[in-house]
PDB file of N, CA and C in Angstrom:
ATOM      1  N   UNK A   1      -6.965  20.153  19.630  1.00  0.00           N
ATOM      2  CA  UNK A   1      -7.682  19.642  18.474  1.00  0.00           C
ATOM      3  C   UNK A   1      -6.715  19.148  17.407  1.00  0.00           C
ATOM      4  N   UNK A   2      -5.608  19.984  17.019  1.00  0.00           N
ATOM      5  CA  UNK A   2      -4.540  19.521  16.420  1.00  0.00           C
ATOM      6  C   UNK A   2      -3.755  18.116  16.926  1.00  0.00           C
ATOM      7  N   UNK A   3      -3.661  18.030  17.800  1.00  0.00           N
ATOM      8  CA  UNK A   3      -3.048  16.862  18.150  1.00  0.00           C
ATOM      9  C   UNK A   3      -3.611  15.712  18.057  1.00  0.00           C
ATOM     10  N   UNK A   4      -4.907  15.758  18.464  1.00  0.00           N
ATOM     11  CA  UNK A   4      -6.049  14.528  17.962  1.00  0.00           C
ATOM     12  C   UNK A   4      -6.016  13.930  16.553  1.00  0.00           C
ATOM     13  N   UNK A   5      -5.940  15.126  15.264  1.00  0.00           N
ATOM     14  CA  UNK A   5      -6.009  14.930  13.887  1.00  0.00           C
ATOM     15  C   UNK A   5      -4.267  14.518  13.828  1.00  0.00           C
ATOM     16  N   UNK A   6      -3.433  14.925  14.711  1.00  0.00           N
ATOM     17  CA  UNK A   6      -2.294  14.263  14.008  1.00  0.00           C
ATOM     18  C   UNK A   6      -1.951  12.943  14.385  1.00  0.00           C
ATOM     19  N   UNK A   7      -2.614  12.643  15.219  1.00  0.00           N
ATOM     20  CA  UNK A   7      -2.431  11.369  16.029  1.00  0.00           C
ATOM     21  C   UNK A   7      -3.334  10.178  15.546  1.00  0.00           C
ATOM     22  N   UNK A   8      -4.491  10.799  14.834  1.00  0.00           N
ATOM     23  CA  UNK A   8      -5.630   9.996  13.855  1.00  0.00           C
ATOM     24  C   UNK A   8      -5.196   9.579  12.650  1.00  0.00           C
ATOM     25  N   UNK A   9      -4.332  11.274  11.789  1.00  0.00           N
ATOM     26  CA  UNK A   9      -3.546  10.462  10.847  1.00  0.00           C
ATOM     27  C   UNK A   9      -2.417  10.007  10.703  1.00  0.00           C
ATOM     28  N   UNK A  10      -1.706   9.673  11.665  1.00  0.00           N
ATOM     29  CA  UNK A  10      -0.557   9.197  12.031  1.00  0.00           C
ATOM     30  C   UNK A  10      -1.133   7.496  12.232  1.00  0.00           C
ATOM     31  N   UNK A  11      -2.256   7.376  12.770  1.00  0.00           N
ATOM     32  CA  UNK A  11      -2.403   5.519  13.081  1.00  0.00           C
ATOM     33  C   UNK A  11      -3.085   5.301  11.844  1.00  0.00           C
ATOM     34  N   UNK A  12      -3.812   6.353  10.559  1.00  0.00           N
ATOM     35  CA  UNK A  12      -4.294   6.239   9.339  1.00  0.00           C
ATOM     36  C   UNK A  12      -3.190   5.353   8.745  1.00  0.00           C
ATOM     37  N   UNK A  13      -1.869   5.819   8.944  1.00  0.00           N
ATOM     38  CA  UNK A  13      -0.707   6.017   7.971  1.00  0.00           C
ATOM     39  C   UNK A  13      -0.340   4.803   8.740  1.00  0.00           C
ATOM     40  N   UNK A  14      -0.417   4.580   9.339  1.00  0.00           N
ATOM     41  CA  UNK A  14       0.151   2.809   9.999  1.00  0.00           C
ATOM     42  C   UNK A  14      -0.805   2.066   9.541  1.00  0.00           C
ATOM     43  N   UNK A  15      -1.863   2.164   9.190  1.00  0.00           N
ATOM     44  CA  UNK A  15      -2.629   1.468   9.101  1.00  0.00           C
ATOM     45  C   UNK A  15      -2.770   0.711   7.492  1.00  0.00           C
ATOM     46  N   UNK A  16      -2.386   2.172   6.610  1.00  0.00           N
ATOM     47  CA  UNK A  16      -2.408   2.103   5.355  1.00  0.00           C
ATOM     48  C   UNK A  16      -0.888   1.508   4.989  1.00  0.00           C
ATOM     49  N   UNK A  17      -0.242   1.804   6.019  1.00  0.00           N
ATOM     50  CA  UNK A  17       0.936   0.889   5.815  1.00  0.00           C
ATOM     51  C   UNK A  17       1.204  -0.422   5.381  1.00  0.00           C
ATOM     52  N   UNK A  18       0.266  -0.792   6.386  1.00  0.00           N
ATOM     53  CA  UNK A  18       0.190  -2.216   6.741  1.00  0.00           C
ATOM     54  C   UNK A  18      -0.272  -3.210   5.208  1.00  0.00           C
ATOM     55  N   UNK A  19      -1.181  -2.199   5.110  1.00  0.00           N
ATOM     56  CA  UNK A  19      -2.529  -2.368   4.062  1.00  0.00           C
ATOM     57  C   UNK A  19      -1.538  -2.737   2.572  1.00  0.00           C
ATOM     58  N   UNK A  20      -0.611  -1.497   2.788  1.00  0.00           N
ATOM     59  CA  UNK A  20      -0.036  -1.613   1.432  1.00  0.00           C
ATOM     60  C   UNK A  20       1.394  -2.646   1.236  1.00  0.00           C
ATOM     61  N   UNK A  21       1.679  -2.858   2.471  1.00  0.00           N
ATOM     62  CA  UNK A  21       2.463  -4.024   2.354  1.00  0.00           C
ATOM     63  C   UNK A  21       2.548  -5.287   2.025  1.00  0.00           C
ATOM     64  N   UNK A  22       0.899  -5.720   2.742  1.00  0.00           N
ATOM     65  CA  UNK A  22       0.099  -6.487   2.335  1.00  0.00           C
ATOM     66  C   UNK A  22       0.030  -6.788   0.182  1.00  0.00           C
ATOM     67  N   UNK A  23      -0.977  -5.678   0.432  1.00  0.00           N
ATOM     68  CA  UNK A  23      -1.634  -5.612  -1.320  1.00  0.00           C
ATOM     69  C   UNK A  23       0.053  -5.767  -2.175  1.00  0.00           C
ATOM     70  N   UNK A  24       0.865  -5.092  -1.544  1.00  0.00           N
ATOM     71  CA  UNK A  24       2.323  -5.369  -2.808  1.00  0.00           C
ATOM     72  C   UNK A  24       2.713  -7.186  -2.721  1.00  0.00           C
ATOM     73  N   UNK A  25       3.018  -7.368  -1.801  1.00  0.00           N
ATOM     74  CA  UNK A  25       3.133  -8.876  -1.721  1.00  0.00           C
ATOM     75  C   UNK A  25       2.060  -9.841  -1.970  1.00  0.00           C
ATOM     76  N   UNK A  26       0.943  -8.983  -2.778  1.00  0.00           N
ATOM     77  CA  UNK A  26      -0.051 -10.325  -2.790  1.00  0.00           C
ATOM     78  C   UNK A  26      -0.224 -10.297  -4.308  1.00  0.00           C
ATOM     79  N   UNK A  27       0.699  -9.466  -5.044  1.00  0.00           N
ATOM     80  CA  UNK A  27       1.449  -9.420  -6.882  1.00  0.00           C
ATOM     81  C   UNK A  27       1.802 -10.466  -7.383  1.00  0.00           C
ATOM     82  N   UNK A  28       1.676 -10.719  -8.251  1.00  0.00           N
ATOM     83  CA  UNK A  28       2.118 -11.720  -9.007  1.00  0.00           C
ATOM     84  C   UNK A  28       3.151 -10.781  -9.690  1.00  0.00           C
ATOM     85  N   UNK A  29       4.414 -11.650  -9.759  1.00  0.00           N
ATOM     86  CA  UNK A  29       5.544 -11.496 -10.063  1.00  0.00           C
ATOM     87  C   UNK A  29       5.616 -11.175 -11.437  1.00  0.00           C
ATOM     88  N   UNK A  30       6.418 -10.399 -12.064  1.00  0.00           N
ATOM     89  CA  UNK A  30       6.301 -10.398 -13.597  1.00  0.00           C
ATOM     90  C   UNK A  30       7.486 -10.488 -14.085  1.00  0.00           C
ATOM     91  N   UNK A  31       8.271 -11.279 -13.178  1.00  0.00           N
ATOM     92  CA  UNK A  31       9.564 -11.521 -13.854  1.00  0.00           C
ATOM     93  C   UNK A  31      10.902 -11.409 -13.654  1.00  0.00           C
ATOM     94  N   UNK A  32      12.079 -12.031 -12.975  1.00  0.00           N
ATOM     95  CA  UNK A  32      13.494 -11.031 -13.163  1.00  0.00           C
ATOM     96  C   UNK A  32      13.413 -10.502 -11.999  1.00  0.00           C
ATOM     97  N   UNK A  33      12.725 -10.230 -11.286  1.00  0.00           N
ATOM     98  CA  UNK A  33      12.870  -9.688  -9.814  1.00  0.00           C
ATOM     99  C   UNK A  33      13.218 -10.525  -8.625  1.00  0.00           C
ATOM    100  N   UNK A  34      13.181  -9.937  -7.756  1.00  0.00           N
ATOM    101  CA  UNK A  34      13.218 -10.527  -6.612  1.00  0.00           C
ATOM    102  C   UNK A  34      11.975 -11.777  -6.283  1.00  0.00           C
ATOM    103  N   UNK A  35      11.225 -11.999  -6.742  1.00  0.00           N
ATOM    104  CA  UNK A  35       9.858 -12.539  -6.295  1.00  0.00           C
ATOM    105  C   UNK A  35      10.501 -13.906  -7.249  1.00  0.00           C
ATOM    106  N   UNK A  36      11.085 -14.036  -8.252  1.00  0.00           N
ATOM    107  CA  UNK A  36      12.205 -15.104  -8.390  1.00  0.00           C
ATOM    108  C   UNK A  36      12.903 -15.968  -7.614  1.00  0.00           C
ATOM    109  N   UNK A  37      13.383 -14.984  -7.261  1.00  0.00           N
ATOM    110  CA  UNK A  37      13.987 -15.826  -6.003  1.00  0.00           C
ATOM    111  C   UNK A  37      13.823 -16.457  -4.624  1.00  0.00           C
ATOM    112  N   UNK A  38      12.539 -15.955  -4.740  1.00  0.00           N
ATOM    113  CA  UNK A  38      11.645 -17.012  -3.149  1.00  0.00           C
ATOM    114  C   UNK A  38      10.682 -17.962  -4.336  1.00  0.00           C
ATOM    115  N   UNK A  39      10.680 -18.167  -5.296  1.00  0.00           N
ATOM    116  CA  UNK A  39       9.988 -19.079  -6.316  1.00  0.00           C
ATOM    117  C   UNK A  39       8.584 -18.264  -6.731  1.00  0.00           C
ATOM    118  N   UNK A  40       8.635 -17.018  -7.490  1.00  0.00           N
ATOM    119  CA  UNK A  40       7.685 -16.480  -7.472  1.00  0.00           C
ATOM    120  C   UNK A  40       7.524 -16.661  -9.353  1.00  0.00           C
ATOM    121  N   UNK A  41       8.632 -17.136 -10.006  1.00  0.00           N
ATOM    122  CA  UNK A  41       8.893 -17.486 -11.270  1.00  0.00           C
ATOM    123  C   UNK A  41       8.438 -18.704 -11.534  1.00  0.00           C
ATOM    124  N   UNK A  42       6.929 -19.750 -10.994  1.00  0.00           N
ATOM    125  CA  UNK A  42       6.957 -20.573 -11.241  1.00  0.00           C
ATOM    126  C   UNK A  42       5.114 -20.130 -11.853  1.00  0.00           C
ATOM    127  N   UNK A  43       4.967 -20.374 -12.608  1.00  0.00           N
ATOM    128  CA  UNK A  43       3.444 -20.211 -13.630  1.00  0.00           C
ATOM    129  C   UNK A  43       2.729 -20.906 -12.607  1.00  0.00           C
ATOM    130  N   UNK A  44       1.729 -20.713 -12.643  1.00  0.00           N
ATOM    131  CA  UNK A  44       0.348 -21.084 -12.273  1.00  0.00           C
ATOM    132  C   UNK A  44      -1.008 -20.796 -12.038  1.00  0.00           C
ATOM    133  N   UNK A  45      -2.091 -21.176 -11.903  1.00  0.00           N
ATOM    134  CA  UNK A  45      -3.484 -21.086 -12.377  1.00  0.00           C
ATOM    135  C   UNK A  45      -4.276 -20.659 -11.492  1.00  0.00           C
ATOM    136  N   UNK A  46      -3.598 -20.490  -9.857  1.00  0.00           N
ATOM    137  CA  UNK A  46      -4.328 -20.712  -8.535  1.00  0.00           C
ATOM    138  C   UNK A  46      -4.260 -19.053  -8.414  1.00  0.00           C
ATOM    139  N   UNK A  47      -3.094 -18.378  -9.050  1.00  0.00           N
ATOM    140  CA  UNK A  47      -3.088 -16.873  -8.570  1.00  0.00           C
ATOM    141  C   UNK A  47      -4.821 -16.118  -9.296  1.00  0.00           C
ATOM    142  N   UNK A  48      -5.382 -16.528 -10.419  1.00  0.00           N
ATOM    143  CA  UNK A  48      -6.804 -16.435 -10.427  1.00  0.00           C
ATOM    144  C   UNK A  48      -6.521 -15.479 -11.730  1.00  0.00           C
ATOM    145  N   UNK A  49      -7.874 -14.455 -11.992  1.00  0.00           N
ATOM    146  CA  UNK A  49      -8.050 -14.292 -13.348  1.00  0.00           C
ATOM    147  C   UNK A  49      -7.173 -13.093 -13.518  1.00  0.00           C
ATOM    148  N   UNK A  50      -7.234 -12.000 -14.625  1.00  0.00           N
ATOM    149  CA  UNK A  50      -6.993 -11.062 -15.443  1.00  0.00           C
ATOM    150  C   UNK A  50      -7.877 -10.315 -14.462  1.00  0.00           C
ATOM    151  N   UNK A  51      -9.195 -10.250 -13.859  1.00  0.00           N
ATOM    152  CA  UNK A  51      -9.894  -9.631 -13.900  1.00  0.00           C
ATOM    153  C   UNK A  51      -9.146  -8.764 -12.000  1.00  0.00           C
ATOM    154  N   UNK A  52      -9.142 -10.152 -11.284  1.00  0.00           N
ATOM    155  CA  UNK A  52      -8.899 -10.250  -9.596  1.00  0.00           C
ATOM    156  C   UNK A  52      -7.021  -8.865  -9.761  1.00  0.00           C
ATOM    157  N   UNK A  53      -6.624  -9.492 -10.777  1.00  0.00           N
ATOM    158  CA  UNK A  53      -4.886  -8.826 -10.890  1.00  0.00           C
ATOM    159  C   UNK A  53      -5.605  -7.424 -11.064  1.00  0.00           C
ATOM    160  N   UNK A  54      -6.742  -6.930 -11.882  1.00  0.00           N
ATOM    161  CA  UNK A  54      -6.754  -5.791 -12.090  1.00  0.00           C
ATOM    162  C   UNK A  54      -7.337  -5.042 -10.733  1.00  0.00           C
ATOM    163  N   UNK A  55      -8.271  -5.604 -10.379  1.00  0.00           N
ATOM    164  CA  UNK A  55      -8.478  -4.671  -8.999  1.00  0.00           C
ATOM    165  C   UNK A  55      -7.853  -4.753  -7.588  1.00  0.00           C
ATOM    166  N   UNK A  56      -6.750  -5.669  -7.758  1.00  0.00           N
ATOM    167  CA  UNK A  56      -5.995  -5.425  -6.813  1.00  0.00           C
ATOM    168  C   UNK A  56      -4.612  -4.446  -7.300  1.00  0.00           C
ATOM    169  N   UNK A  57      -4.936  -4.122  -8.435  1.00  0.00           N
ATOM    170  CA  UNK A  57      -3.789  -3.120  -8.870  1.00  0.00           C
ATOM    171  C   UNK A  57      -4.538  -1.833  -8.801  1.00  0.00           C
ATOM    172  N   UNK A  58      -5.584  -1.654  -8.849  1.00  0.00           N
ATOM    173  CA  UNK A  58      -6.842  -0.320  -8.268  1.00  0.00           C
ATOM    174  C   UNK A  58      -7.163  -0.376  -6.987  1.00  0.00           C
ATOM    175  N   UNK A  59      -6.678  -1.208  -5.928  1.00  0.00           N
ATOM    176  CA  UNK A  59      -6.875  -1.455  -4.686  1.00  0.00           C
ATOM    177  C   UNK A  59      -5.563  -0.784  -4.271  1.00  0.00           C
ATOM    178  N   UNK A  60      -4.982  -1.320  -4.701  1.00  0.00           N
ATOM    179  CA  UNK A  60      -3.312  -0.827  -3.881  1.00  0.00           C
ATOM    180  C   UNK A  60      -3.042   0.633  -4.480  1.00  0.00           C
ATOM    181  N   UNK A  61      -3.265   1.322  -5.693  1.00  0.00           N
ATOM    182  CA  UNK A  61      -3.148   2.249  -5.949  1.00  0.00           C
ATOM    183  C   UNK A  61      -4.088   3.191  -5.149  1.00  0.00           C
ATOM    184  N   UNK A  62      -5.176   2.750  -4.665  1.00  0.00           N
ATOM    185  CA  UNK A  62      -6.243   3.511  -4.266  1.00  0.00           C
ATOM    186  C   UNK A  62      -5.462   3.584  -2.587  1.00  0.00           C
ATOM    187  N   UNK A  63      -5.338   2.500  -2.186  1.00  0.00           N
ATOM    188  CA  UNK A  63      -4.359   2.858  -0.306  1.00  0.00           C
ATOM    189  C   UNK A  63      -3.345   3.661  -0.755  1.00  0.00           C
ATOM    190  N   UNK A  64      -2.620   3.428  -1.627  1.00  0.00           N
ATOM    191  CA  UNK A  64      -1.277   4.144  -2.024  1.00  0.00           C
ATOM    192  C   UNK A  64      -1.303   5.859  -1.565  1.00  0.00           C
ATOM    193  N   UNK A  65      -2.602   5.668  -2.256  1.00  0.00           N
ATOM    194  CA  UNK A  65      -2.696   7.675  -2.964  1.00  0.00           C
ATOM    195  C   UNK A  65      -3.671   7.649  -1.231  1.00  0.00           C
ATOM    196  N   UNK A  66      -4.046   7.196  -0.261  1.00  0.00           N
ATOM    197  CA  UNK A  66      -4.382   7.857   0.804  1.00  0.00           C
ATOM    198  C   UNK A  66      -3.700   7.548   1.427  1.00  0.00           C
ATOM    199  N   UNK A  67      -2.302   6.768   1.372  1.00  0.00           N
ATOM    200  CA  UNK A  67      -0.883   6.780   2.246  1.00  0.00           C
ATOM    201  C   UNK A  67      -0.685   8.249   1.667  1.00  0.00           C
ATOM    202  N   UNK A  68      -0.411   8.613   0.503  1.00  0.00           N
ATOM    203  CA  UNK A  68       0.671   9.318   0.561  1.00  0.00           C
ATOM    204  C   UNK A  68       0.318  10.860   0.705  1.00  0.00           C
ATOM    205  N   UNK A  69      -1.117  11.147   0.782  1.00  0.00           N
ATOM    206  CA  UNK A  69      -2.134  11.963   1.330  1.00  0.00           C
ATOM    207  C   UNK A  69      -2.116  12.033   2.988  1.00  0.00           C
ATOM    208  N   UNK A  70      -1.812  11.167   3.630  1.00  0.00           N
ATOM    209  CA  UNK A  70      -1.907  11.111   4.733  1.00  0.00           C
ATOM    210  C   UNK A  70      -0.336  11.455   5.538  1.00  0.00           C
ATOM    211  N   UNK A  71       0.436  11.255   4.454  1.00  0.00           N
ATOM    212  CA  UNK A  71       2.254  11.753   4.604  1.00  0.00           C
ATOM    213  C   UNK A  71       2.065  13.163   4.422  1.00  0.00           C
ATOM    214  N   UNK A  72       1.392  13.958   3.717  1.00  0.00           N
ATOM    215  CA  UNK A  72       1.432  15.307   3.197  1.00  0.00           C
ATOM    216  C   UNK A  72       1.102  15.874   4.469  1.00  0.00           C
ATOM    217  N   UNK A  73      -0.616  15.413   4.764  1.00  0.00           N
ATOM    218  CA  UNK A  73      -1.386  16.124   6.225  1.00  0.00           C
ATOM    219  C   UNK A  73      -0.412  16.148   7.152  1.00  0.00           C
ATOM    220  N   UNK A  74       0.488  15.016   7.580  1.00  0.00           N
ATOM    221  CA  UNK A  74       0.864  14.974   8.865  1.00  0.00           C
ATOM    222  C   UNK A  74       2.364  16.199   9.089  1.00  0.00           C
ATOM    223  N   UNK A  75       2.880  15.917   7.681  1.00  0.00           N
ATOM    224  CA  UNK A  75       4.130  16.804   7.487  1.00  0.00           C
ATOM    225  C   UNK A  75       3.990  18.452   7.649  1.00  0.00           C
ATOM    226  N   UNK A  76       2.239  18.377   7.093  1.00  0.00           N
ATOM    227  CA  UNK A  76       1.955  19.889   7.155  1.00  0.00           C
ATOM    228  C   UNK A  76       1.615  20.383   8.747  1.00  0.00           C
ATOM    229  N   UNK A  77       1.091  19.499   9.238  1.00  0.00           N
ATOM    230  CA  UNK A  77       0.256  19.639  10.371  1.00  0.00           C
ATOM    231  C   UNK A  77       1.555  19.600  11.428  1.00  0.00           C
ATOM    232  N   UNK A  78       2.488  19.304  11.558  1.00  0.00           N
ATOM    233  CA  UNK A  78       3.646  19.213  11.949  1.00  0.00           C
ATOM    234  C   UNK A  78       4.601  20.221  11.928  1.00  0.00           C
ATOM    235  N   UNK A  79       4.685  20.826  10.853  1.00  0.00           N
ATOM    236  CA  UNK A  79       5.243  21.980  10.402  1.00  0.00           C
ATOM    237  C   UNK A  79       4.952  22.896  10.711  1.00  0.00           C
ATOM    238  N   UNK A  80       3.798  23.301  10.548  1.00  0.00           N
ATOM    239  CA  UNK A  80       2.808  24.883  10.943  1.00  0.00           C
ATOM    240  C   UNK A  80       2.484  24.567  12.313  1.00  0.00           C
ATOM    241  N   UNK A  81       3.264  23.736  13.316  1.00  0.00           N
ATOM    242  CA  UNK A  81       3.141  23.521  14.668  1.00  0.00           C
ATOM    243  C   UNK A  81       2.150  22.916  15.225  1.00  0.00           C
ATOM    244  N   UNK A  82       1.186  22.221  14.734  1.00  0.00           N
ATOM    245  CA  UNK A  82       0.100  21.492  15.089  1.00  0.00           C
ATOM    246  C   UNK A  82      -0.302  21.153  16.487  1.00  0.00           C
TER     247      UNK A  82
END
């Protein structure tokens, strides 16, 4: 039974991986960083409103915190011999 749940949240955690790799690269740049230097320093109107930036910053925080929930389970479940 243990092995099932570690193996469920183990493809969770790939999954949310993916997810969050995604949601970081889909930021608008704020400057001075790296995202400069592939031309991420150039203004424009197409990246969309105030409103779209905010819930993709509650989107990625929200995968974030069940990535890093899903790092805890597996470490524990691993540990105590699962």
């Amino acid at each position: 039974m243990t092995t099932a749940l570690i193996i469920g949240l183990s493809l969770l955690l790939v999954i949310t991986s993916v997810i969050l790799i995604v949601l970081i690269l889909l930021h608008r740049g704020k400057g001075g960083g790296l995202s400069d230097l592939f031309g991420g320093g150039v203004t424009s109107s197409i990246g969309g409103s105030s409103v779209a930036e905010k819930n993709l910053d509650r989107l990625t925080i929200g995968v974030g915190a069940i990535w890093a929930a899903s790092i805890v389970a597996v470490g524990l479940l691993v540990r105590t011999g699962g």
